[in-house]
C-alpha atoms as a PDB file:
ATOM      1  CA  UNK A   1     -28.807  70.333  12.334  1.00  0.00           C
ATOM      2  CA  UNK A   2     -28.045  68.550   9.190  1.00  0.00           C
ATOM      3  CA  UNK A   3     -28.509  69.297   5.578  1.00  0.00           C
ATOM      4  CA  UNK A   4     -27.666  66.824   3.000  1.00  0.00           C
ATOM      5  CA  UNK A   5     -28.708  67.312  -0.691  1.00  0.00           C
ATOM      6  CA  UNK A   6     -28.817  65.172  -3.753  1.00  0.00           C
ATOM      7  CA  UNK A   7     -29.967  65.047  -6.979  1.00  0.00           C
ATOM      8  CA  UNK A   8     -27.399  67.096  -9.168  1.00  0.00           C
ATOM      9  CA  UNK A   9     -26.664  65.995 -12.630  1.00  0.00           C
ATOM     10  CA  UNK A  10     -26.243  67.101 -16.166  1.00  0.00           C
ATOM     11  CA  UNK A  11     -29.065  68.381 -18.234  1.00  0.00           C
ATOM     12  CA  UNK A  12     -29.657  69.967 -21.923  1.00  0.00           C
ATOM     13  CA  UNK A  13     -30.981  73.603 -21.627  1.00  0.00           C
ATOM     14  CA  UNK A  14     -35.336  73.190 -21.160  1.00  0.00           C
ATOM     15  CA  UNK A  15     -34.856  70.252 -19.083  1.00  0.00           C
ATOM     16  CA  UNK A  16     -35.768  70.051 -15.966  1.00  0.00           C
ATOM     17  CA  UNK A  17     -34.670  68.246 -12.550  1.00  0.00           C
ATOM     18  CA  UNK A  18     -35.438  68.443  -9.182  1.00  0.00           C
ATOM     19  CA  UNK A  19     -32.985  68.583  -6.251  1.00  0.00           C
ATOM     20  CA  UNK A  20     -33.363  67.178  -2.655  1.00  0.00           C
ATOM     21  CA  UNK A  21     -32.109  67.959   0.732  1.00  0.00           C
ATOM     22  CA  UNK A  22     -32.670  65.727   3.719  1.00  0.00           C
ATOM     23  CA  UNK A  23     -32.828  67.457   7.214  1.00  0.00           C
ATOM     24  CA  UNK A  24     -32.297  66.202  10.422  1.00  0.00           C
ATOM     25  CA  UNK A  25     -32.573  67.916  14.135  1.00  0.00           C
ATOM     26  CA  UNK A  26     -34.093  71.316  12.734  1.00  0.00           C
ATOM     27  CA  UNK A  27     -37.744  70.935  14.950  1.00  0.00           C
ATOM     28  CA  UNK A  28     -40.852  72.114  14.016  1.00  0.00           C
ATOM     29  CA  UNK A  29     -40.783  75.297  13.387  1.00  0.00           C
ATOM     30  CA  UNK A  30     -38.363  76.349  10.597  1.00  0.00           C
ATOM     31  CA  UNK A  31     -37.571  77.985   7.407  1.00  0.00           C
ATOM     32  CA  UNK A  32     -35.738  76.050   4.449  1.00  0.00           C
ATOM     33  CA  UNK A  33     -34.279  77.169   1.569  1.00  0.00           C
ATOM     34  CA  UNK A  34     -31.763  76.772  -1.656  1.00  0.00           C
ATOM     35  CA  UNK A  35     -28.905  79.383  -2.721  1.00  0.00           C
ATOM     36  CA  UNK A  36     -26.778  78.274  -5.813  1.00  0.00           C
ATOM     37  CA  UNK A  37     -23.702  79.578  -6.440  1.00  0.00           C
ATOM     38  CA  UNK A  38     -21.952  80.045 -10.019  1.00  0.00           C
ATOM     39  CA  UNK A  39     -18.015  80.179 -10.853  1.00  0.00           C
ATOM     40  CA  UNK A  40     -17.217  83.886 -10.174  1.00  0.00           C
ATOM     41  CA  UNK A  41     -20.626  84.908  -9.221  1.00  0.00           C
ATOM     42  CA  UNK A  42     -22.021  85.898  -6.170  1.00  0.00           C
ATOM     43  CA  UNK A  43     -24.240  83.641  -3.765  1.00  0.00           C
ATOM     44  CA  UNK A  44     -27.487  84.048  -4.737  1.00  0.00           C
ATOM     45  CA  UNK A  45     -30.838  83.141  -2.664  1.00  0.00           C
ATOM     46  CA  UNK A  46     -33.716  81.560  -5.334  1.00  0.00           C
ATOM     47  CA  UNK A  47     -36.605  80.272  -3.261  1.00  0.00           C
ATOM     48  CA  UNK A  48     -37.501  79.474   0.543  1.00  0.00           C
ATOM     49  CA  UNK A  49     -40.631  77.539   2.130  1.00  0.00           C
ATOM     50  CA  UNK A  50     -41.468  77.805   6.026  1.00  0.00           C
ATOM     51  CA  UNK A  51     -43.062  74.999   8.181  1.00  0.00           C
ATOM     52  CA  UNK A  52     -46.203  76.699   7.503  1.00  0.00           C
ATOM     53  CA  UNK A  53     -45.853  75.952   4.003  1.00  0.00           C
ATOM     54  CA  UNK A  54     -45.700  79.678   2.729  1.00  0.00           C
ATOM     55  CA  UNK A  55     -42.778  80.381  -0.064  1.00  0.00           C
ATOM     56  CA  UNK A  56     -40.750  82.747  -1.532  1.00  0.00           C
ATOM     57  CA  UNK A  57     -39.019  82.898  -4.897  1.00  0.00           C
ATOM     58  CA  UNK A  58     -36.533  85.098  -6.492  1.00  0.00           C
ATOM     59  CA  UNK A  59     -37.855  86.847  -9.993  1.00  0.00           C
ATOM     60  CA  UNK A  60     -36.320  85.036 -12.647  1.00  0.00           C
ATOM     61  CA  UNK A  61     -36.978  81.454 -11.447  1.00  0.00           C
ATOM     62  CA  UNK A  62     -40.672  82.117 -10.800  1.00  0.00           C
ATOM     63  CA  UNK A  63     -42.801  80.205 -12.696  1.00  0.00           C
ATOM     64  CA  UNK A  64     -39.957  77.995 -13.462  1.00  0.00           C
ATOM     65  CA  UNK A  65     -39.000  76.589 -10.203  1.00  0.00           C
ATOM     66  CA  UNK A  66     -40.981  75.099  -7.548  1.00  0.00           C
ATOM     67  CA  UNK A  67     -39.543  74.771  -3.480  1.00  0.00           C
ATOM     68  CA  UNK A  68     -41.776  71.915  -1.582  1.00  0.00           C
ATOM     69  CA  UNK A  69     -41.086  69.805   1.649  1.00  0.00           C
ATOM     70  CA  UNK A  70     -42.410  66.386   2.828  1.00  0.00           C
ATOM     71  CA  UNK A  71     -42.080  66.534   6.505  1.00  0.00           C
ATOM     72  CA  UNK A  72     -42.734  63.045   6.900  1.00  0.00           C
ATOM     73  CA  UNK A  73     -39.382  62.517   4.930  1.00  0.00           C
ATOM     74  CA  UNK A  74     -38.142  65.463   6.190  1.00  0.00           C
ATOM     75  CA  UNK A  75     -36.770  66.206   2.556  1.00  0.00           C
ATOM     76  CA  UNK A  76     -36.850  70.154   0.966  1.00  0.00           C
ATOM     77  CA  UNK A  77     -37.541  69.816  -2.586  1.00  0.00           C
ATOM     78  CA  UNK A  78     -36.874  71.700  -5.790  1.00  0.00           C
ATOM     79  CA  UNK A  79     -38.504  71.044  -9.227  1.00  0.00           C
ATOM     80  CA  UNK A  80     -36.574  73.304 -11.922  1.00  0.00           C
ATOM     81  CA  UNK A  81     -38.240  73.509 -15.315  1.00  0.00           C
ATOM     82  CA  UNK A  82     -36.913  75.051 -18.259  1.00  0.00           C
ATOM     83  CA  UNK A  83     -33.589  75.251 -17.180  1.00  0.00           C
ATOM     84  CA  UNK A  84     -30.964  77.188 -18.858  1.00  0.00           C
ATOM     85  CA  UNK A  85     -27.198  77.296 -18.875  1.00  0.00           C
ATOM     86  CA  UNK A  86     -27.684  80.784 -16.712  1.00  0.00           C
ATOM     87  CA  UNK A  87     -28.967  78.097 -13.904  1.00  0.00           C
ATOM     88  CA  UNK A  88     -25.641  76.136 -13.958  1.00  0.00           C
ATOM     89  CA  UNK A  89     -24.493  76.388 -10.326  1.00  0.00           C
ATOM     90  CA  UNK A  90     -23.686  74.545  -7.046  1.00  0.00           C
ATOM     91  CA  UNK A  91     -26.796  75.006  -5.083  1.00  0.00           C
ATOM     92  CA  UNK A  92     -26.872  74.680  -1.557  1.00  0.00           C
ATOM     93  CA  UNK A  93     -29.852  74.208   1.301  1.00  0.00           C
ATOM     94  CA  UNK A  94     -30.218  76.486   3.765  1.00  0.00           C
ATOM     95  CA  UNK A  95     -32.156  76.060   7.003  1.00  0.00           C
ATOM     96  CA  UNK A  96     -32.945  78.102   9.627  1.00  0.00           C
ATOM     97  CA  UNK A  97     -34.920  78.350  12.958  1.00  0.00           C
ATOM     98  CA  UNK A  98     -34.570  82.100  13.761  1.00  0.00           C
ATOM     99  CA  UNK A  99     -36.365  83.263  10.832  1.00  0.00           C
ATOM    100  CA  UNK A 100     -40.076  82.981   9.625  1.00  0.00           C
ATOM    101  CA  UNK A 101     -41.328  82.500   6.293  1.00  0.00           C
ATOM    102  CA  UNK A 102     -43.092  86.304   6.543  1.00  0.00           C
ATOM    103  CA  UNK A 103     -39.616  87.755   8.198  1.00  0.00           C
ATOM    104  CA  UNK A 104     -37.935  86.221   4.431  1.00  0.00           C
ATOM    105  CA  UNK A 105     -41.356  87.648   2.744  1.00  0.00           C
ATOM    106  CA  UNK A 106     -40.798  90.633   4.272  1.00  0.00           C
ATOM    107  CA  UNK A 107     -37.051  91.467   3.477  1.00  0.00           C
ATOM    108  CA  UNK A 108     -36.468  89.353   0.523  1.00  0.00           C
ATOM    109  CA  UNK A 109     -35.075  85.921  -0.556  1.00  0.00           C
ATOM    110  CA  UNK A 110     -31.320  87.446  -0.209  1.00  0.00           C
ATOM    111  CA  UNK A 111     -31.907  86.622   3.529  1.00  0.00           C
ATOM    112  CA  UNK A 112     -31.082  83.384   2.904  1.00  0.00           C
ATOM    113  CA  UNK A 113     -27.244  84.092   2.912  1.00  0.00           C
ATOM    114  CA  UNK A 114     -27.568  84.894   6.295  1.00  0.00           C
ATOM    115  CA  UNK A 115     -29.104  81.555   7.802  1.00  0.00           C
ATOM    116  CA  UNK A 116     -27.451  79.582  10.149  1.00  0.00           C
ATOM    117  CA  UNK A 117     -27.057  76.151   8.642  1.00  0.00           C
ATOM    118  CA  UNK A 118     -26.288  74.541   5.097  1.00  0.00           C
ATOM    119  CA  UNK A 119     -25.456  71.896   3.099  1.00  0.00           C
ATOM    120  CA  UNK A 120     -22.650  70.475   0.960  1.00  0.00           C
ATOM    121  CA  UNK A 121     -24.288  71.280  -2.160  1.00  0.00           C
ATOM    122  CA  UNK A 122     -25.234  69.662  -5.153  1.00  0.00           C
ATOM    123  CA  UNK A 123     -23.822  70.424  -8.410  1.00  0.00           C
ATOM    124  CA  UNK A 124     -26.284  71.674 -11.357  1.00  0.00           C
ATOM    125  CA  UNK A 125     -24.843  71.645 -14.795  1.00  0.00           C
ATOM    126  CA  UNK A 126     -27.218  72.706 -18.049  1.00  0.00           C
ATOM    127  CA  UNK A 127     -25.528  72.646 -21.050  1.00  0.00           C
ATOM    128  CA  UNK A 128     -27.111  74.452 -24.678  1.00  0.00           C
END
């Protein structure tokens, strides 16, 4: 399996952006997510989508971020609106074939640390 993202950059603080990650060899049946990391801060899981299309977002970026996929492109999205300088982190994609989308329901988006394979990560900087 491999993850490649793109798509960082530099914004002002309520812009938005949104992130890719291409996958290759991960099959049909799947569950994709990002994790961003800050300086000093712990990893943190934010949102997930399975290959059934069902998500999962951490509280404070819901309503403000939106995970999609285009599995003809095999590309894992994410649309962040209103973006603050709280958001400023590395994120990373995460990918998984072990785990369902109900499993990450189920126990909550911090599951995400544990999946098997991830990216390079792209760097997210918002600035006030």
């Amino acid at each position: 399996v491999q993850l490649v993202e793109s798509g960082g950059d530099s914004v002002q603080s309520g812009g938005s952006l949104r992130i890719s990650c291409v996958a290759s060899g991960l099959g049909s049946e799947y569950t994709m997510g990002w994790v961003r990391q800050a300086p000093g801060k712990r990893r943190e899981g934010i949102a997930a989508i399975g290959s059934d299309g069902g998500t999962k977002y951490k509280d404070s970026v819901k309503g403000r971020f939106t995970i999609s996929q285009d599995k003809a492109k095999n590309t894992l999205y994410l649309q962040m609106n209103s973006l603050s300088p709280e958001d400023t982190a590395m994120y990373f994609c995460a990918a998984d074939t072990r785990f369902k989308i109900r499993t990450v329901q189920a126990l909550g988006i911090g599951l995400l640390s544990d999946f098997a394979h991830w990216g390079q990560g792209t760097q997210v900087t918002v600035s006030s």
